[in-house]
N, C-alpha and C. Protein backbone atom coordinates (compact mmCIF):
# COMPACT_ATOMS: atom_id res chain seq x y z
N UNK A 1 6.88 -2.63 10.85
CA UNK A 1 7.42 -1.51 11.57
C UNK A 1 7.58 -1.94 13.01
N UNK A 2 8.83 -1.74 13.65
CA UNK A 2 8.67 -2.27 14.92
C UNK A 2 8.32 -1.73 15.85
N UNK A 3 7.72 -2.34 16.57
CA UNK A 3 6.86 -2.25 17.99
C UNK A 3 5.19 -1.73 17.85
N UNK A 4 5.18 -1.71 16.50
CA UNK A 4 3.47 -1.89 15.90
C UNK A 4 3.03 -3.11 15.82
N UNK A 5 2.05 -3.62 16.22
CA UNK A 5 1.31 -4.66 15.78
C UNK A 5 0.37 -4.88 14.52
N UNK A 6 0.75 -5.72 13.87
CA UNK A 6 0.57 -5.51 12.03
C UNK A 6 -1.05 -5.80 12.27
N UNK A 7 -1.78 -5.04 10.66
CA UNK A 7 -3.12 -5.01 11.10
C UNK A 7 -3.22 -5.70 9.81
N UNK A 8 -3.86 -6.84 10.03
CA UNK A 8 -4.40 -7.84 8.47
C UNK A 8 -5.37 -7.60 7.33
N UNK A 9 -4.74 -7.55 6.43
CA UNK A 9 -5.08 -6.97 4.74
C UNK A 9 -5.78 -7.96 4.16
N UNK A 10 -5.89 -9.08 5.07
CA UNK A 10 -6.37 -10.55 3.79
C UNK A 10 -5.69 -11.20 2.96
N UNK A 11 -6.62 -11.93 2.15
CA UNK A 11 -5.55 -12.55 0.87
C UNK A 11 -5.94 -10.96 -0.48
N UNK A 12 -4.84 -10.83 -1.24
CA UNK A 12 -5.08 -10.16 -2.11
C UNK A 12 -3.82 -10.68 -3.79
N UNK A 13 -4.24 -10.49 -4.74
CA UNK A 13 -3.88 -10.91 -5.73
C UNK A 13 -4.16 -9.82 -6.80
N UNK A 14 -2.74 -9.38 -7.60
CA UNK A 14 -2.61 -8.42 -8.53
C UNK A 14 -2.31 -9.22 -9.99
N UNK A 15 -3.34 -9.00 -10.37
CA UNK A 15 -3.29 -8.72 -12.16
C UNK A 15 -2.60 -8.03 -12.84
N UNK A 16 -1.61 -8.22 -13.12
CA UNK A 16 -0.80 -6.92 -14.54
C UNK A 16 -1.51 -7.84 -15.69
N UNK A 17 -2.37 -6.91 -16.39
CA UNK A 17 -2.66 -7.00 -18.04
C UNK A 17 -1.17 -6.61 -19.05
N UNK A 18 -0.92 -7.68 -19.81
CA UNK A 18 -0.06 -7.63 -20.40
C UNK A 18 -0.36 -7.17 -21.96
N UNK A 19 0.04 -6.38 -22.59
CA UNK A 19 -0.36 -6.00 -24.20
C UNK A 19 -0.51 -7.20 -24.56
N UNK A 20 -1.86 -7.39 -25.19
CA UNK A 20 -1.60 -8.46 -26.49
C UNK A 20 -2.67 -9.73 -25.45
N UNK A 21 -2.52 -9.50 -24.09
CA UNK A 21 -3.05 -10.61 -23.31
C UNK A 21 -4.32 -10.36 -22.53
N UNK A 22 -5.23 -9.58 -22.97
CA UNK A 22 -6.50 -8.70 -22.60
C UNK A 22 -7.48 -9.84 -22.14
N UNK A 23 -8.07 -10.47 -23.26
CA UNK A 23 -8.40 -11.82 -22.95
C UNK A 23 -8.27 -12.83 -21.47
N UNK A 24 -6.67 -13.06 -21.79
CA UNK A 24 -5.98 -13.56 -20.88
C UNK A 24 -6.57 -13.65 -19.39
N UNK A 25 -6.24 -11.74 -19.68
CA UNK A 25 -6.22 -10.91 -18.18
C UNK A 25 -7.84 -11.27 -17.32
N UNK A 26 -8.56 -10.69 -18.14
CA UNK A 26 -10.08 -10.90 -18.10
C UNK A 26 -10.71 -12.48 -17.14
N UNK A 27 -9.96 -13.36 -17.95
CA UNK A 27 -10.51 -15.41 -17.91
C UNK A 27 -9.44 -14.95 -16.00
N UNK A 28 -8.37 -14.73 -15.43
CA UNK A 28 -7.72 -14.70 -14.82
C UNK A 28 -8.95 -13.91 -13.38
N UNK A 29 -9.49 -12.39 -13.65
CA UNK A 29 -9.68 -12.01 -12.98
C UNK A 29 -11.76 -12.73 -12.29
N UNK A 30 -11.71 -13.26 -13.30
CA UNK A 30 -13.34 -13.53 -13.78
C UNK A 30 -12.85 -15.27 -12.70
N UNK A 31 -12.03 -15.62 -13.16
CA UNK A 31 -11.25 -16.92 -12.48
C UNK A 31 -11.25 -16.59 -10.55
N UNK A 32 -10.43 -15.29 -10.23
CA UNK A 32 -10.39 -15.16 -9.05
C UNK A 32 -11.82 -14.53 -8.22
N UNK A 33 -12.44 -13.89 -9.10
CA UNK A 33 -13.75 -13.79 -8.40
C UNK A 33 -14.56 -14.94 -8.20
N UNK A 34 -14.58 -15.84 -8.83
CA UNK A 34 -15.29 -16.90 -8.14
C UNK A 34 -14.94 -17.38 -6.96
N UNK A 35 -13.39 -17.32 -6.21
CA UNK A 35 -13.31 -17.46 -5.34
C UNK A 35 -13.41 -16.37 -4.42
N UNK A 36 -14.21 -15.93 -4.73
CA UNK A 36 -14.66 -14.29 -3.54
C UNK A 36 -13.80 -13.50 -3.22
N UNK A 37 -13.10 -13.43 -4.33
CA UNK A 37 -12.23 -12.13 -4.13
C UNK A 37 -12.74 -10.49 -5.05
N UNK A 38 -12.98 -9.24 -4.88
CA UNK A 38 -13.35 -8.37 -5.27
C UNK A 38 -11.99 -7.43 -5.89
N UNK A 39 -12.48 -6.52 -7.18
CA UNK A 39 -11.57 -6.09 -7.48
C UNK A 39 -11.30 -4.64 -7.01
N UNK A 40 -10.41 -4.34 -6.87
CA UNK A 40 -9.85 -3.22 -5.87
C UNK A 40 -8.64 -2.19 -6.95
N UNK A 41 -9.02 -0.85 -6.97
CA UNK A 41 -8.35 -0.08 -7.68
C UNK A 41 -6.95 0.52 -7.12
N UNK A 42 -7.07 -0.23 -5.82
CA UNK A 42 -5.85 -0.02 -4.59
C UNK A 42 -4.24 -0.58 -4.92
N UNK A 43 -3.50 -0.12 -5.26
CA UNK A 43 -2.27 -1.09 -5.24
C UNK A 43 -1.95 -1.88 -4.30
N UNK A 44 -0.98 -2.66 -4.00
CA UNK A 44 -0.90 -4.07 -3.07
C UNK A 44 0.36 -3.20 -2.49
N UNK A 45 1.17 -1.90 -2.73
CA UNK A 45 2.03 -1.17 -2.14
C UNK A 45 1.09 -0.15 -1.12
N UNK A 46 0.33 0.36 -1.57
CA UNK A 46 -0.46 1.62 -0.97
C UNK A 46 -1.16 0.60 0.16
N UNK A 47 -1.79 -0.45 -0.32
CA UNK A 47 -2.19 -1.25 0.85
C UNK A 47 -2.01 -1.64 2.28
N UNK A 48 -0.39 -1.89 1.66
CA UNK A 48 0.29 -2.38 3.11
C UNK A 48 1.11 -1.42 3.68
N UNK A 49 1.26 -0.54 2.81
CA UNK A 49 1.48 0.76 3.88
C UNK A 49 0.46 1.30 4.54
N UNK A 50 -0.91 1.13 3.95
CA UNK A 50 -2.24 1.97 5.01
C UNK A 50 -2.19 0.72 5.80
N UNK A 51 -1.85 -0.05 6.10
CA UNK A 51 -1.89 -1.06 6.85
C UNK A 51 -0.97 -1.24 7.56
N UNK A 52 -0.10 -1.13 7.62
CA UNK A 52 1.24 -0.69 8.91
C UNK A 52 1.16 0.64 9.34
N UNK A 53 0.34 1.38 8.64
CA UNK A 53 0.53 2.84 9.70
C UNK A 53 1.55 3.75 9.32
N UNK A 54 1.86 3.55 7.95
CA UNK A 54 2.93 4.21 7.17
C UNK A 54 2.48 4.39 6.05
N UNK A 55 2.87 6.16 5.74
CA UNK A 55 2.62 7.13 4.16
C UNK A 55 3.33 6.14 3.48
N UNK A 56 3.42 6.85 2.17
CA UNK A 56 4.58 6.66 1.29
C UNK A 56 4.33 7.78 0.29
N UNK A 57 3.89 8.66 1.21
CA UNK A 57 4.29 10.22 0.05
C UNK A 57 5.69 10.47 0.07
N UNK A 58 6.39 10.34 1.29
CA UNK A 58 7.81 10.90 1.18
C UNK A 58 8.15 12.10 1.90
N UNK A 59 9.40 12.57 2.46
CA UNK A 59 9.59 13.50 2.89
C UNK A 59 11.00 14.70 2.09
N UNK A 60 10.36 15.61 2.32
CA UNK A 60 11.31 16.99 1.88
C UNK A 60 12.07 17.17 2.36
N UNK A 61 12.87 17.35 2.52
CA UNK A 61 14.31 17.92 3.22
C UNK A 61 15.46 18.75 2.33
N UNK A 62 16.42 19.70 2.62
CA UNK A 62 16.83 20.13 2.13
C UNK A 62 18.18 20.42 2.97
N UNK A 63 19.22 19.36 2.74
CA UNK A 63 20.31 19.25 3.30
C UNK A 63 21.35 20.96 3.60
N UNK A 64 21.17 21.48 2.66
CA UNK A 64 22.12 22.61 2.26
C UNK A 64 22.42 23.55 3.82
N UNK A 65 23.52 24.22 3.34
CA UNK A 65 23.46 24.37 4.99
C UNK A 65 24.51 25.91 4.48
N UNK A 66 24.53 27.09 4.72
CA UNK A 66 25.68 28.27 4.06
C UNK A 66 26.89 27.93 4.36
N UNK A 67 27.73 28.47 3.49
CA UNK A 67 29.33 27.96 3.53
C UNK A 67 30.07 29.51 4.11
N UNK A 68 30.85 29.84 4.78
CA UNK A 68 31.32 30.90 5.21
C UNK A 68 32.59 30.68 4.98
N UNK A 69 32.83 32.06 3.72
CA UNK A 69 34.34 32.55 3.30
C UNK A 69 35.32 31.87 4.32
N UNK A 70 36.45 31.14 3.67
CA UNK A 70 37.44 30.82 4.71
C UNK A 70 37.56 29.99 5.68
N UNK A 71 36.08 29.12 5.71
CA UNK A 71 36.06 28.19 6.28
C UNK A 71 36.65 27.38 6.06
N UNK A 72 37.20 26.01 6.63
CA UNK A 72 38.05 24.59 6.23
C UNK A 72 36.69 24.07 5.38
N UNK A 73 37.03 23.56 4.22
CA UNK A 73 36.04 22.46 3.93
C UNK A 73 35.45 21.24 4.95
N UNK A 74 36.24 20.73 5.32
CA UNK A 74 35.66 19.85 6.23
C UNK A 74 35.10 20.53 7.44
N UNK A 75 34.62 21.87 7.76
CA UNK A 75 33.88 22.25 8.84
C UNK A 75 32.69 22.40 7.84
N UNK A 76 32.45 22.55 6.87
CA UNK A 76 30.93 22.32 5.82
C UNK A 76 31.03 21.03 5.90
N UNK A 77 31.51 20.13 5.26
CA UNK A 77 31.05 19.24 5.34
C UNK A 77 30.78 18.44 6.91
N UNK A 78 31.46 18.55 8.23
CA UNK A 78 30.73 18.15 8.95
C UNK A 78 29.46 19.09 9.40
N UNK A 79 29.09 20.40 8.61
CA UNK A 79 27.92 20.85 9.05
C UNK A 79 27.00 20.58 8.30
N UNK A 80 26.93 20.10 7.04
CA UNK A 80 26.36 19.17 5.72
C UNK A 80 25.51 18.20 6.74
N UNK A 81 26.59 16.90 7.36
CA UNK A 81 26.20 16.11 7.17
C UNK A 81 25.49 16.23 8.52
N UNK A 82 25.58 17.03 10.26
CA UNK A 82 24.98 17.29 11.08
C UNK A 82 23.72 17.75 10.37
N UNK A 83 23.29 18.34 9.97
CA UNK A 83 21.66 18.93 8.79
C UNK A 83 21.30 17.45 8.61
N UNK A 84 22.33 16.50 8.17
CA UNK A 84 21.37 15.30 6.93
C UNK A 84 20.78 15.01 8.83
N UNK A 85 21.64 14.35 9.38
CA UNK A 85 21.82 13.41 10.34
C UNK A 85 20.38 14.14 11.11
N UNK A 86 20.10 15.56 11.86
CA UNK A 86 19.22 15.90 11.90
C UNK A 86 17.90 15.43 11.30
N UNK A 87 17.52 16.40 10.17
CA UNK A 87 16.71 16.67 8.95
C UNK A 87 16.38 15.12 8.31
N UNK A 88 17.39 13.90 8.24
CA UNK A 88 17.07 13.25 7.45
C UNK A 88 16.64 11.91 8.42
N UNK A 89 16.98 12.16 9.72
CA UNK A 89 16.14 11.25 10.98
C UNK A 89 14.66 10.21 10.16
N UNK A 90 14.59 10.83 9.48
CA UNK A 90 12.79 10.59 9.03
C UNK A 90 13.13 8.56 8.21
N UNK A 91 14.25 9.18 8.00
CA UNK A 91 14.83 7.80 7.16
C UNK A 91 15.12 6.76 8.05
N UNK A 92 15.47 7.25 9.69
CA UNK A 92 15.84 6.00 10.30
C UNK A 92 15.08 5.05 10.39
N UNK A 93 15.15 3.09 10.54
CA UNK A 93 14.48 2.36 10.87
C UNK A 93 13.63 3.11 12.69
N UNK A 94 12.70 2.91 12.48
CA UNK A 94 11.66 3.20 13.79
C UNK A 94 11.14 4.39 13.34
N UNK A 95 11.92 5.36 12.79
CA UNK A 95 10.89 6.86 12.42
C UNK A 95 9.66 6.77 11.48
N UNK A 96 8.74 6.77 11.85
CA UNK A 96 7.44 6.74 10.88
C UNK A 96 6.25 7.64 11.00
C-alpha cells in the first residue's frame, strides 16, 4: 500500500492437503516443523492483509441513483456514474 511502511510476516508456508494425499500432507507438515516453523489456522491472504493495514471484508455500496420521468438517458447515466465515482472511491489505489 503506498506510503505505508510494510510490517514483516516472516517466512510462512501453506499446505493444501490433497484427497487421497493425507499421508503425504502430514510427512510435509511434520517435515516443516522441524525447521521451526508452527502451524497457523491463519490464511497466507488474511495475513498479509493484517499486515499491510488492510481488511478484506469489502465494501457496500449501492450505485443506484432515481431516474426522473423525461429525463435524457444520458443525464442518469452521468448521475449513475457521479454515485460510482463518489461511493466507489473506496476502490481507488491509495484508499484503504
Amino acid at each position: 500500500m503506498e506510503g505505508r511502511e510494510p510490517i514483516p510476516i516472516g517466512p510462512r508456508v501453506e499446505v493444501e492437503e490433497m484427497t487421497g494425499y493425507a499421508r503425504d500432507a502430514e510427512k510435509a507438515r511434520d517435515l516443516l516443523r522441524t525447521f521451526g516453523l508452527q502451524r497457523s489456522d491463519d490464511d497466507l491472504v488474511g495475513v498479509a492483509a493484517a499486515a499491510a493495514g488492510a481488511g478484506i471484508g469489502g465494501f457496500r455500496i449501492s450505485p443506484t441513483v432515481p431516474l426522473q420521468r423525461g429525463e435524457p438517458a444520458l443525464e442518469g447515466f452521468r448521475r449513475l456514474f457521479a454515485n460510482l465515482a463518489r461511493d466507489g472511491g473506496c476502490h481507488l489505489a491509495g484508499n484503504g
